[in-house]
PDB file of N, CA and C in Angstrom:
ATOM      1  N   UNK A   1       0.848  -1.183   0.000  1.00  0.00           N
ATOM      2  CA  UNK A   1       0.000   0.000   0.000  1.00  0.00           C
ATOM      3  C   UNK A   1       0.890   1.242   0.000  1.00  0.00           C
ATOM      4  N   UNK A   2       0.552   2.326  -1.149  1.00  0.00           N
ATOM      5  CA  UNK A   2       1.458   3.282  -0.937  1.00  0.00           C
ATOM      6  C   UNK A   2       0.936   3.978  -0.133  1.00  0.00           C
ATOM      7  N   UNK A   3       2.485   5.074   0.620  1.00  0.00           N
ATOM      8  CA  UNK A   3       2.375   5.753   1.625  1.00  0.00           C
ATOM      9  C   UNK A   3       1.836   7.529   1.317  1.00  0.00           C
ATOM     10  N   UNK A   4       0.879   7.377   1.902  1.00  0.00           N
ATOM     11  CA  UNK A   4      -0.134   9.148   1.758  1.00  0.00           C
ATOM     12  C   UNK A   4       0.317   9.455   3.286  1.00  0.00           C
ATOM     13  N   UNK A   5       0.513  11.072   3.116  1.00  0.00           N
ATOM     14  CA  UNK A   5       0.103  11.656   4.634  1.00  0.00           C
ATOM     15  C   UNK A   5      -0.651  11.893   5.185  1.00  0.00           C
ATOM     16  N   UNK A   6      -1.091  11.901   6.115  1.00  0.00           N
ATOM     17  CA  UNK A   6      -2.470  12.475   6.840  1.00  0.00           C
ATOM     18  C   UNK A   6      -2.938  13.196   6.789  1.00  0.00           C
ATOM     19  N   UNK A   7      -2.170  14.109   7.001  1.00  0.00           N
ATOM     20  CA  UNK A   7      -2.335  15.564   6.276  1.00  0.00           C
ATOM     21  C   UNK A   7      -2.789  15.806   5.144  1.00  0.00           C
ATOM     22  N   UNK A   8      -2.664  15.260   4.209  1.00  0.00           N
ATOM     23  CA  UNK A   8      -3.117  15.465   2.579  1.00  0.00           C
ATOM     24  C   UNK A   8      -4.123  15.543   2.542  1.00  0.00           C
ATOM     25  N   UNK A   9      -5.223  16.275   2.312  1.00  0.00           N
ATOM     26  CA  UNK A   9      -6.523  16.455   1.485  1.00  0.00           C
ATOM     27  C   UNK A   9      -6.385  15.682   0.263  1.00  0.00           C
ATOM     28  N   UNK A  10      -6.758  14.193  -0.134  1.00  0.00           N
ATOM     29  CA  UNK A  10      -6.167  13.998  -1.234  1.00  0.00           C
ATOM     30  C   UNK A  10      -7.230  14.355  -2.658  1.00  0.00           C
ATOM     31  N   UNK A  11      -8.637  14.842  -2.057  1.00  0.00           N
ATOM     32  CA  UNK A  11      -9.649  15.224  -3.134  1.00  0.00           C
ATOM     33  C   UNK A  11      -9.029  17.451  -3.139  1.00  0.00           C
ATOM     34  N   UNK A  12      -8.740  17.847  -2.436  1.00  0.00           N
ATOM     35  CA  UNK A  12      -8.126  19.534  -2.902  1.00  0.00           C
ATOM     36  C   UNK A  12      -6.753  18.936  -3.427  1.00  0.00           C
ATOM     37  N   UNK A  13      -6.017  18.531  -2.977  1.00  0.00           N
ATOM     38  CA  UNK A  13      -5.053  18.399  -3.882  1.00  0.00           C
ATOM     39  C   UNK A  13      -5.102  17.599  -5.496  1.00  0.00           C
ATOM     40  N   UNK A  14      -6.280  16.619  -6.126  1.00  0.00           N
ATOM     41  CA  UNK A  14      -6.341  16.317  -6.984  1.00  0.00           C
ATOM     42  C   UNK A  14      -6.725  17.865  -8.159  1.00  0.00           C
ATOM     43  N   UNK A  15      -8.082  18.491  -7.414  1.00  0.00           N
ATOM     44  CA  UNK A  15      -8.326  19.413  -7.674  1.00  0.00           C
ATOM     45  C   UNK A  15      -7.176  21.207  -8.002  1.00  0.00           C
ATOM     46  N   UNK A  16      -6.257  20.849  -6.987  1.00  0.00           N
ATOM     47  CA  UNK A  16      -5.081  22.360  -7.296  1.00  0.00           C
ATOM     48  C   UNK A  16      -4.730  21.386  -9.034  1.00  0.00           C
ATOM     49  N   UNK A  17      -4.213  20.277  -8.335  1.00  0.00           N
ATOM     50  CA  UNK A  17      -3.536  19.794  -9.828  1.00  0.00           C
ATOM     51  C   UNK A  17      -4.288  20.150 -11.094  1.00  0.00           C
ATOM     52  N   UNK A  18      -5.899  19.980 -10.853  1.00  0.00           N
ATOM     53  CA  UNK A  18      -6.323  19.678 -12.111  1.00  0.00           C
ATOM     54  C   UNK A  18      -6.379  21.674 -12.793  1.00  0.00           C
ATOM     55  N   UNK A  19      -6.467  22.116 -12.301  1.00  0.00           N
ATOM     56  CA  UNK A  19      -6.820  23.721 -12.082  1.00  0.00           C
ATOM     57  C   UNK A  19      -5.193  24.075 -12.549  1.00  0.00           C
ATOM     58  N   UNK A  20      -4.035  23.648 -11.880  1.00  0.00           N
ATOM     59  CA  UNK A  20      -3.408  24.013 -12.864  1.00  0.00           C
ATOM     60  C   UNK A  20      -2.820  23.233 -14.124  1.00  0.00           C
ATOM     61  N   UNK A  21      -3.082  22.714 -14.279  1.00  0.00           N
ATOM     62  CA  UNK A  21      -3.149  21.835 -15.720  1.00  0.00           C
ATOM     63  C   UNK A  21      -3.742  22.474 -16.264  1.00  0.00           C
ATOM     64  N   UNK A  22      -4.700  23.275 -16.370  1.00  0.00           N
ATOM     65  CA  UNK A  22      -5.194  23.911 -17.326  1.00  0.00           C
ATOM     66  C   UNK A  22      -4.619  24.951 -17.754  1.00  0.00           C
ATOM     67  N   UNK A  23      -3.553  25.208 -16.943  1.00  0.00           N
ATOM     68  CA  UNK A  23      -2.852  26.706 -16.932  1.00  0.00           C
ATOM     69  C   UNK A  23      -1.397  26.709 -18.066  1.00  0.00           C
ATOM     70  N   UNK A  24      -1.505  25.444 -18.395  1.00  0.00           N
ATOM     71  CA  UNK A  24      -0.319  24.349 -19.357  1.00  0.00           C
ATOM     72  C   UNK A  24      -0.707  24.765 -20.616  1.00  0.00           C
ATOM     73  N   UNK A  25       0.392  24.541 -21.662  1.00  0.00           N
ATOM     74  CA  UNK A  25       0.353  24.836 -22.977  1.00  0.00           C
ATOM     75  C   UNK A  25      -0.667  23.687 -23.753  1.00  0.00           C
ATOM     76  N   UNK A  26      -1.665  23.625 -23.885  1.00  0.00           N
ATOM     77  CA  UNK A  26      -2.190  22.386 -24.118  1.00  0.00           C
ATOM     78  C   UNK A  26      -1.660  21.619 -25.692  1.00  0.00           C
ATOM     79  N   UNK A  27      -1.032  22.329 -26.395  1.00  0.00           N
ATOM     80  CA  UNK A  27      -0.322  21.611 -27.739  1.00  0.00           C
ATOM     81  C   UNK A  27       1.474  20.879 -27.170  1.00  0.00           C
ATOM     82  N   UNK A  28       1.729  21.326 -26.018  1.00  0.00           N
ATOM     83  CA  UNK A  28       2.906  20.552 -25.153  1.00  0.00           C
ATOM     84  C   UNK A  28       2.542  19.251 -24.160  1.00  0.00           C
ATOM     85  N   UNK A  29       0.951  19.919 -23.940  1.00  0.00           N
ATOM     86  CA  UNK A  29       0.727  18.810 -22.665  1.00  0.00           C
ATOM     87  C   UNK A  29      -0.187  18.097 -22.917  1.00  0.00           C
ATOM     88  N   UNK A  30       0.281  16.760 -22.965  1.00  0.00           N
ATOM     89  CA  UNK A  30      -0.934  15.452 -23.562  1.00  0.00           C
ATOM     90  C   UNK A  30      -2.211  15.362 -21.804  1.00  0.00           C
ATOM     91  N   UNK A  31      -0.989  15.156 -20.645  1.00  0.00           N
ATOM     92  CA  UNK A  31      -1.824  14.559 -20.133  1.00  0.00           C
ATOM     93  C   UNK A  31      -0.831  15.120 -18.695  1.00  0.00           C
ATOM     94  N   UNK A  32      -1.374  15.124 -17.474  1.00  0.00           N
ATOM     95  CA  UNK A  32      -0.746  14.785 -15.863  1.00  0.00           C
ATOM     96  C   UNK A  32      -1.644  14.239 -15.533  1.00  0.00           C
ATOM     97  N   UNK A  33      -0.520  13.464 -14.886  1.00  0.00           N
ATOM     98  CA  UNK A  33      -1.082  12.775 -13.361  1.00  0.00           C
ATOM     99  C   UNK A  33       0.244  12.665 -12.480  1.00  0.00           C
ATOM    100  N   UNK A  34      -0.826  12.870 -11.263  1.00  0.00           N
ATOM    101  CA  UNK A  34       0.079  12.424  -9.885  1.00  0.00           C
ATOM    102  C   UNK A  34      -0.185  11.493  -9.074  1.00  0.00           C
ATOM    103  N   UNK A  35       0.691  11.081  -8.124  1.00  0.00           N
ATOM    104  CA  UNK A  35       0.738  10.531  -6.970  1.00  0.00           C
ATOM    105  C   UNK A  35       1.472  11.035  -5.698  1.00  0.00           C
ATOM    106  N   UNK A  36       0.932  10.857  -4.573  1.00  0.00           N
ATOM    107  CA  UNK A  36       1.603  11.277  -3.280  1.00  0.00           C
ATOM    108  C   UNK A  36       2.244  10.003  -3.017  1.00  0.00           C
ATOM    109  N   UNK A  37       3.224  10.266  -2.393  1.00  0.00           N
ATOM    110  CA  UNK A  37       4.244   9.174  -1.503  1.00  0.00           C
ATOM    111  C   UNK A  37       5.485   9.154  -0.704  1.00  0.00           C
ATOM    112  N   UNK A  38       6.330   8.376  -0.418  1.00  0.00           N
ATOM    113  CA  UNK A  38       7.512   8.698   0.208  1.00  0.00           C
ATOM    114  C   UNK A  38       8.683   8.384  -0.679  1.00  0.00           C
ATOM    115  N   UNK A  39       9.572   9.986  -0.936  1.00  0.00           N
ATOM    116  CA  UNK A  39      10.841   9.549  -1.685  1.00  0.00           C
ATOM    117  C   UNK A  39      11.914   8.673  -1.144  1.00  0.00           C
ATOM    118  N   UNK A  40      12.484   8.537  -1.860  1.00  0.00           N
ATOM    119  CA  UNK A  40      14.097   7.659  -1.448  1.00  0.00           C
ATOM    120  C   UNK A  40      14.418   8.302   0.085  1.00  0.00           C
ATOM    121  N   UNK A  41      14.214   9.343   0.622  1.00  0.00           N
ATOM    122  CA  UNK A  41      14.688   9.827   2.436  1.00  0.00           C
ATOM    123  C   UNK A  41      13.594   9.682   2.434  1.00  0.00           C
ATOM    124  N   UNK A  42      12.349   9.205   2.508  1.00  0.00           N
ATOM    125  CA  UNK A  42      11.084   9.046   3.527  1.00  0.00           C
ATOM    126  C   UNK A  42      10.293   9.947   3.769  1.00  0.00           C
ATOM    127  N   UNK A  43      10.619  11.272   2.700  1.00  0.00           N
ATOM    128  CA  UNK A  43      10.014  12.509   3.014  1.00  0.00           C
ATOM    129  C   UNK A  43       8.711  12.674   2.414  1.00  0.00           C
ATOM    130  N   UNK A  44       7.544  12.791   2.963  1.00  0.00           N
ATOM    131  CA  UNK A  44       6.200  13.160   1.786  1.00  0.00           C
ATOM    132  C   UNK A  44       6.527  13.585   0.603  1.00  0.00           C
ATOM    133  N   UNK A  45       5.998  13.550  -0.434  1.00  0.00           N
ATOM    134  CA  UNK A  45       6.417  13.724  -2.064  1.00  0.00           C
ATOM    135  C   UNK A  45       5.328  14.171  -2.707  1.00  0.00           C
ATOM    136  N   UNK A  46       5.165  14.143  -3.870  1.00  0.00           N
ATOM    137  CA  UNK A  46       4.239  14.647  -4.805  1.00  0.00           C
ATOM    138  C   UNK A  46       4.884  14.477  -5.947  1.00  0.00           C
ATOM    139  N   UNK A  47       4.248  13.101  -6.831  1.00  0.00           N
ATOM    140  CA  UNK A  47       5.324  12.825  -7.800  1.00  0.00           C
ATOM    141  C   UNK A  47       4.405  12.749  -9.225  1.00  0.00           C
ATOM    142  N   UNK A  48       4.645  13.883 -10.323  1.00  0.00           N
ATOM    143  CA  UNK A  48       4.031  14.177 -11.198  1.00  0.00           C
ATOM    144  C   UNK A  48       4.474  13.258 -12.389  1.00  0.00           C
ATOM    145  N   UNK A  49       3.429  13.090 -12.834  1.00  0.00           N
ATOM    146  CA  UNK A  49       3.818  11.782 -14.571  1.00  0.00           C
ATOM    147  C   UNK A  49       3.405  12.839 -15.466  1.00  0.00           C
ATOM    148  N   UNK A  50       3.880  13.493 -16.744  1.00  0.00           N
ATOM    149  CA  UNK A  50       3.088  14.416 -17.477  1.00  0.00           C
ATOM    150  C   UNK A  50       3.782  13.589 -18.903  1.00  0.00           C
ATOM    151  N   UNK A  51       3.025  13.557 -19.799  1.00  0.00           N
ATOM    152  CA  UNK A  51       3.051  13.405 -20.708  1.00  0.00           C
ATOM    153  C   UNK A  51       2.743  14.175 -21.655  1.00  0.00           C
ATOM    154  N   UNK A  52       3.819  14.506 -23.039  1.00  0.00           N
ATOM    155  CA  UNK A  52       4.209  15.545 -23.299  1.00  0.00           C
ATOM    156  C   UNK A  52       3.744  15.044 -24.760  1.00  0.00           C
ATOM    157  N   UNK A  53       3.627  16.200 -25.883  1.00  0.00           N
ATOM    158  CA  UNK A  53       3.126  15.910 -27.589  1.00  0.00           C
ATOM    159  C   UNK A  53       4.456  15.703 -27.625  1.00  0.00           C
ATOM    160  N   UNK A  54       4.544  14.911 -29.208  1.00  0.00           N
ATOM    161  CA  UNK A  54       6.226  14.519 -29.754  1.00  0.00           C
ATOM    162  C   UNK A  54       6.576  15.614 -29.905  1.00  0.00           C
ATOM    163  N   UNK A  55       5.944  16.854 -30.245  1.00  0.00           N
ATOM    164  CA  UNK A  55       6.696  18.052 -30.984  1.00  0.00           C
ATOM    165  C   UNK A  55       7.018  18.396 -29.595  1.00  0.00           C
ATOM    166  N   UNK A  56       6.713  18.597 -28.760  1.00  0.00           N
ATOM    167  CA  UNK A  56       7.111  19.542 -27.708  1.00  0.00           C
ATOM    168  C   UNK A  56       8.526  18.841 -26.719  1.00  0.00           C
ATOM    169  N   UNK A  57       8.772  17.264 -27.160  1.00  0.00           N
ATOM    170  CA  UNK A  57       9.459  16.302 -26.781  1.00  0.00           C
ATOM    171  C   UNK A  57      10.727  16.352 -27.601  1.00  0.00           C
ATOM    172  N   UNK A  58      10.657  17.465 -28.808  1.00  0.00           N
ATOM    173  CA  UNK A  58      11.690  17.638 -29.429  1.00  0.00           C
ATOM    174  C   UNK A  58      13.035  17.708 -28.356  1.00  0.00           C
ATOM    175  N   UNK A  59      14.566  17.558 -28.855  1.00  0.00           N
ATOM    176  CA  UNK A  59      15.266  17.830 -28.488  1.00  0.00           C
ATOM    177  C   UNK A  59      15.331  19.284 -28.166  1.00  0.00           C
ATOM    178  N   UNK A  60      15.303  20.157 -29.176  1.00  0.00           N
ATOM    179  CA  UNK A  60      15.661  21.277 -29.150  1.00  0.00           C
ATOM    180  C   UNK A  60      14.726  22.273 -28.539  1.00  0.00           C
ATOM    181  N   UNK A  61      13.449  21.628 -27.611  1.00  0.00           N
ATOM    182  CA  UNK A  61      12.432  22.519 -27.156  1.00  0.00           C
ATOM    183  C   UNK A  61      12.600  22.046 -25.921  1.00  0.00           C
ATOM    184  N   UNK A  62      12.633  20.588 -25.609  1.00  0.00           N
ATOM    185  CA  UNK A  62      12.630  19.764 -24.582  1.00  0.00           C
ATOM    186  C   UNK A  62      12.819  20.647 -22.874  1.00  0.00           C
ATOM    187  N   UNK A  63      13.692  21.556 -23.184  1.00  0.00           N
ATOM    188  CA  UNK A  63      14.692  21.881 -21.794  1.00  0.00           C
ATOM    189  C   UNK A  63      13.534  23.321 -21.470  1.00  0.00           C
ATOM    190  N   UNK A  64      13.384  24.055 -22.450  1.00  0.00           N
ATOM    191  CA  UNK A  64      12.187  25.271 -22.017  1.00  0.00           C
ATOM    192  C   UNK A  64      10.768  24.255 -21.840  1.00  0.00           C
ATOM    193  N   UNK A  65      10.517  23.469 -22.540  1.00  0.00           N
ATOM    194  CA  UNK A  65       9.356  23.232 -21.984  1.00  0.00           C
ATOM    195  C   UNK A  65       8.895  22.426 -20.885  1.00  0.00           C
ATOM    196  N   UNK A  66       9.873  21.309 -20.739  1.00  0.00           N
ATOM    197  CA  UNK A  66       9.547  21.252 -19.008  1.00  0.00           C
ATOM    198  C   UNK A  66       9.949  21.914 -18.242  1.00  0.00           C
ATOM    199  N   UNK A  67      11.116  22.775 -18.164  1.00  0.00           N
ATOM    200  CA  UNK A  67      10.422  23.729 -16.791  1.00  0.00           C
ATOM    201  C   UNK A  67       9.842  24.794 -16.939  1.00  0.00           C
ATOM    202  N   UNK A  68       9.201  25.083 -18.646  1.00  0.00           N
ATOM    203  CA  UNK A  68       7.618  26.413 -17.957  1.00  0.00           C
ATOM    204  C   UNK A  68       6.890  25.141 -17.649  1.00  0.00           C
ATOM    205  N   UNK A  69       6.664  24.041 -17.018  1.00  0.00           N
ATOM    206  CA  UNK A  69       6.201  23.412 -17.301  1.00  0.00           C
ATOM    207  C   UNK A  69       6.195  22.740 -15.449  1.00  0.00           C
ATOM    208  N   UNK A  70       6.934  22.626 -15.241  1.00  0.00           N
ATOM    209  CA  UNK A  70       7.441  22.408 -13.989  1.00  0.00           C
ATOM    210  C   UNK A  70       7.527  23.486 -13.120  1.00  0.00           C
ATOM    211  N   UNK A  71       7.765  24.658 -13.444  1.00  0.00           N
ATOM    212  CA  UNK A  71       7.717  26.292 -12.872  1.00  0.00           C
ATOM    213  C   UNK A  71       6.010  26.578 -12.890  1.00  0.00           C
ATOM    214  N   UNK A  72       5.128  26.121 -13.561  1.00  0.00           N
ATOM    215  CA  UNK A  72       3.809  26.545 -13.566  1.00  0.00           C
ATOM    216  C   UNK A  72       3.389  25.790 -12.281  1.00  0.00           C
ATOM    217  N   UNK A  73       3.192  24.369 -12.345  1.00  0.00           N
ATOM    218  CA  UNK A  73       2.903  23.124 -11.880  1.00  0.00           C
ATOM    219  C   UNK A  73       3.573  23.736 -10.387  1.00  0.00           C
ATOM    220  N   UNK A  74       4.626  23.939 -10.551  1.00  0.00           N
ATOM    221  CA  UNK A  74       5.096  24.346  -8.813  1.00  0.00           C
ATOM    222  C   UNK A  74       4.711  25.896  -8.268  1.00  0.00           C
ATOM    223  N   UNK A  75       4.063  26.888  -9.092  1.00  0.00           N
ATOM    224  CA  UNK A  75       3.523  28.482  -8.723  1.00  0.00           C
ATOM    225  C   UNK A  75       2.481  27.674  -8.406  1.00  0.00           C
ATOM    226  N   UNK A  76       1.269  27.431  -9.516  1.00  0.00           N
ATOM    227  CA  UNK A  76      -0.136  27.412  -8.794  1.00  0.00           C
ATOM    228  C   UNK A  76      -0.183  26.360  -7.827  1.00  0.00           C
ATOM    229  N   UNK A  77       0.586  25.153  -7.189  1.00  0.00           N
ATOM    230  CA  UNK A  77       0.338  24.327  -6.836  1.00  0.00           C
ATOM    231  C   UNK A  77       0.883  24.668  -5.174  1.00  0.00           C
ATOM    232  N   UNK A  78       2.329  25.294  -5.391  1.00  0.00           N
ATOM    233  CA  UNK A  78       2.709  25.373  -4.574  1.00  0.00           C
ATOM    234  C   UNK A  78       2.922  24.356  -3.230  1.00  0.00           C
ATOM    235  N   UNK A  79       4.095  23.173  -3.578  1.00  0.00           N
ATOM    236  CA  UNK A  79       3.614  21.659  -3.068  1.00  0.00           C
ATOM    237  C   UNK A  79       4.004  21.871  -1.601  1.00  0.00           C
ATOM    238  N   UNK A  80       5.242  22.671  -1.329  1.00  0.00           N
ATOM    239  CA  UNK A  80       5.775  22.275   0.175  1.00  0.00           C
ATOM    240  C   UNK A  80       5.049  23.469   0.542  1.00  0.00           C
ATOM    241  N   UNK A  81       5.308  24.959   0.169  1.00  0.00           N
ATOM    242  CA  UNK A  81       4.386  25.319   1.416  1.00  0.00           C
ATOM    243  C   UNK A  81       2.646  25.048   1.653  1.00  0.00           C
ATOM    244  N   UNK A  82       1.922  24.640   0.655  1.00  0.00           N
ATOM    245  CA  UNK A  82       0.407  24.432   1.031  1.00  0.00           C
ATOM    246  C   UNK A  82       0.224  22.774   1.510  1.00  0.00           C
ATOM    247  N   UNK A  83       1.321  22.141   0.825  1.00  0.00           N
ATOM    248  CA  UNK A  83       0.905  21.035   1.309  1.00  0.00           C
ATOM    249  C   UNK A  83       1.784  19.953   1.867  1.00  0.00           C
ATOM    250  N   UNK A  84       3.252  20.612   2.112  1.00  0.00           N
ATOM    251  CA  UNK A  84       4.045  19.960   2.986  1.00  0.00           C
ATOM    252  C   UNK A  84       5.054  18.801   2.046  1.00  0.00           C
ATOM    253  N   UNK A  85       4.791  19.062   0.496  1.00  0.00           N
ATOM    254  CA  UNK A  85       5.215  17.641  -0.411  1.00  0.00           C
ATOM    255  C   UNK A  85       6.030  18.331  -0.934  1.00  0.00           C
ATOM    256  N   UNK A  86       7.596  17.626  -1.109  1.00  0.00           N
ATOM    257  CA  UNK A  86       8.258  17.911  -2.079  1.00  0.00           C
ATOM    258  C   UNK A  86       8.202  17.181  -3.795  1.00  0.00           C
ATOM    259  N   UNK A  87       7.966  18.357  -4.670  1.00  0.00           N
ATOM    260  CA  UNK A  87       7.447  17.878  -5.551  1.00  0.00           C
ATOM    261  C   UNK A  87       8.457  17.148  -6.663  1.00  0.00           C
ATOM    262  N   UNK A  88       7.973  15.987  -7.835  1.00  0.00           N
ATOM    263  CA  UNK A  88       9.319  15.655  -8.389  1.00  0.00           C
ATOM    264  C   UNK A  88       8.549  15.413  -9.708  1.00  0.00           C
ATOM    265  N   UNK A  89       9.325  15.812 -10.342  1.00  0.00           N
ATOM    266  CA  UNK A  89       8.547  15.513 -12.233  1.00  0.00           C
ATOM    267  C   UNK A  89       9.212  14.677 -13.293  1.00  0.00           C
ATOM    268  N   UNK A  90       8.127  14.375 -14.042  1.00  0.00           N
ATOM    269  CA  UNK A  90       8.808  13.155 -14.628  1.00  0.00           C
ATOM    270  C   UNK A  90       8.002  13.178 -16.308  1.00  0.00           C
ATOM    271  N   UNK A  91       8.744  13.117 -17.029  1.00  0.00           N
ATOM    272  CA  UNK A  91       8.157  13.512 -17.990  1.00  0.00           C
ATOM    273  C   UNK A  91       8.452  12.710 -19.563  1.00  0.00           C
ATOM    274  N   UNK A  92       7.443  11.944 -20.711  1.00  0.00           N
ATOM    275  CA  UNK A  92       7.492  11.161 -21.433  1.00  0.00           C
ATOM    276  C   UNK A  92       6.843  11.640 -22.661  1.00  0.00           C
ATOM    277  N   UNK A  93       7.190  11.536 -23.921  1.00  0.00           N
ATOM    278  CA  UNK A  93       6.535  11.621 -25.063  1.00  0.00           C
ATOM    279  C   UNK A  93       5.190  11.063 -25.224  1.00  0.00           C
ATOM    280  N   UNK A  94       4.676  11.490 -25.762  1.00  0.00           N
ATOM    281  CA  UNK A  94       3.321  10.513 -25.884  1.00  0.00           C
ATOM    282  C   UNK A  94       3.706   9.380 -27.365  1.00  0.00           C
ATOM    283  N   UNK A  95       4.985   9.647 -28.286  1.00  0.00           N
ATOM    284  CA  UNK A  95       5.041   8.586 -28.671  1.00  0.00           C
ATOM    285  C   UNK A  95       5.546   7.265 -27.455  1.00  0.00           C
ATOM    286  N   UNK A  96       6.684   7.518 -26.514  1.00  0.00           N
ATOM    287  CA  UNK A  96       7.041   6.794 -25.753  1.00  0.00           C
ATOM    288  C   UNK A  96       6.521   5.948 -24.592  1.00  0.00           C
ATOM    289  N   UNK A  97       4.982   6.793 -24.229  1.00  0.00           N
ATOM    290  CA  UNK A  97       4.138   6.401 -23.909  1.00  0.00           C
ATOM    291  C   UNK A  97       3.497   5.550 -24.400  1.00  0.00           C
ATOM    292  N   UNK A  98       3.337   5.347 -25.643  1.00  0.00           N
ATOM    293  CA  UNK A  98       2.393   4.406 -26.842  1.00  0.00           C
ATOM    294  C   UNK A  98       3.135   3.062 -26.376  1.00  0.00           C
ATOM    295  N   UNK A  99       4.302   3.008 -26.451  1.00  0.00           N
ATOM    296  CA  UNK A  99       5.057   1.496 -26.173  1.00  0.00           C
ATOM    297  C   UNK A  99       5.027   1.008 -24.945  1.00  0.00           C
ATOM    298  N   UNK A 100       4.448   1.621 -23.933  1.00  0.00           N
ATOM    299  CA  UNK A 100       4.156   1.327 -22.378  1.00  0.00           C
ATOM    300  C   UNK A 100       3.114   1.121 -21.971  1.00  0.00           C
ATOM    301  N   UNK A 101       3.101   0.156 -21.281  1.00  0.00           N
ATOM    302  CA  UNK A 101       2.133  -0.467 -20.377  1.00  0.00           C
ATOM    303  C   UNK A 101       2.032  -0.376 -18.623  1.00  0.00           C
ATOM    304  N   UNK A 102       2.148   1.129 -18.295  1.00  0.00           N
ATOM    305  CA  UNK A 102       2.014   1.679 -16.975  1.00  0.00           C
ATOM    306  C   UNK A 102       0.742   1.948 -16.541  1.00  0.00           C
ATOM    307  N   UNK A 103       0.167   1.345 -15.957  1.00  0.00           N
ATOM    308  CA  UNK A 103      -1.457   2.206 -15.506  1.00  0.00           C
ATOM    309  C   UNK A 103      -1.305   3.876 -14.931  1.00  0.00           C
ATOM    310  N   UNK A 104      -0.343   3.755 -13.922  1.00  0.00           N
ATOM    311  CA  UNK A 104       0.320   5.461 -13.189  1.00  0.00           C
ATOM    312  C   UNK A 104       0.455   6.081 -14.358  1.00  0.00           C
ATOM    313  N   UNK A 105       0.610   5.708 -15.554  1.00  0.00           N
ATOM    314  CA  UNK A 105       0.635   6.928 -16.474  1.00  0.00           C
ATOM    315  C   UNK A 105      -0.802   7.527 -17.638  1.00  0.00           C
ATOM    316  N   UNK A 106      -0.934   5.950 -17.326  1.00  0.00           N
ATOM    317  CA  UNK A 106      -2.613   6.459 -18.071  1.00  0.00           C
ATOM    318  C   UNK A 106      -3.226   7.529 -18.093  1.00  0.00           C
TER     319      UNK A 106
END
């Protein structure tokens, strides 16, 4: 069973996420999702899956667009001070996605 905090509201925090996802380039951003849990030190987390269009997965765009991307996701969300999580991002093509069989990324 993964580890949630007590603390977590985990229906407002689905909700900040979804609110700012909308705030995302939507021709860069296929899809987020998250999960809460404990990182490698045991610390509460907030661990984002976003899946990205091929064009925006380019090499040569790759580095600006996850972090306006990661810089948005961490303004409106704001993980450690509203909600105590350090946040961590993780990010996949949606061709690269096509060859995977992860449910967490669905």
């Amino acid at each position: 069973m993964p580890y949630i905090p007590g603390f977590v509201n985990q229906a407002q925090l689905a909700k900040a996420v979804e609110e700012a996802a909308k705030k995302l380039n939507k021709g860069d951003v296929v899809r987020v999702n998250h999960s809460i849990g404990a990182d490698t030190g045991g610390e509460p987390s907030i661990f984002f899956r976003i899946v990205l269009s091929d064009a925006a997965s380019r090499e040569d765009t790759l580095a600006d667009v996850t972090g306006d991307i990661a810089t948005t996701l961490f303004d409106e969300i704001r993980p450690i001070e509203n909600w105590g999580l350090t946040p961590y991002f993780r990010f996949r093509s949606q061709s690269e996605q096509a060859t995977r069989s992860e449910p967490e990324w669905a």
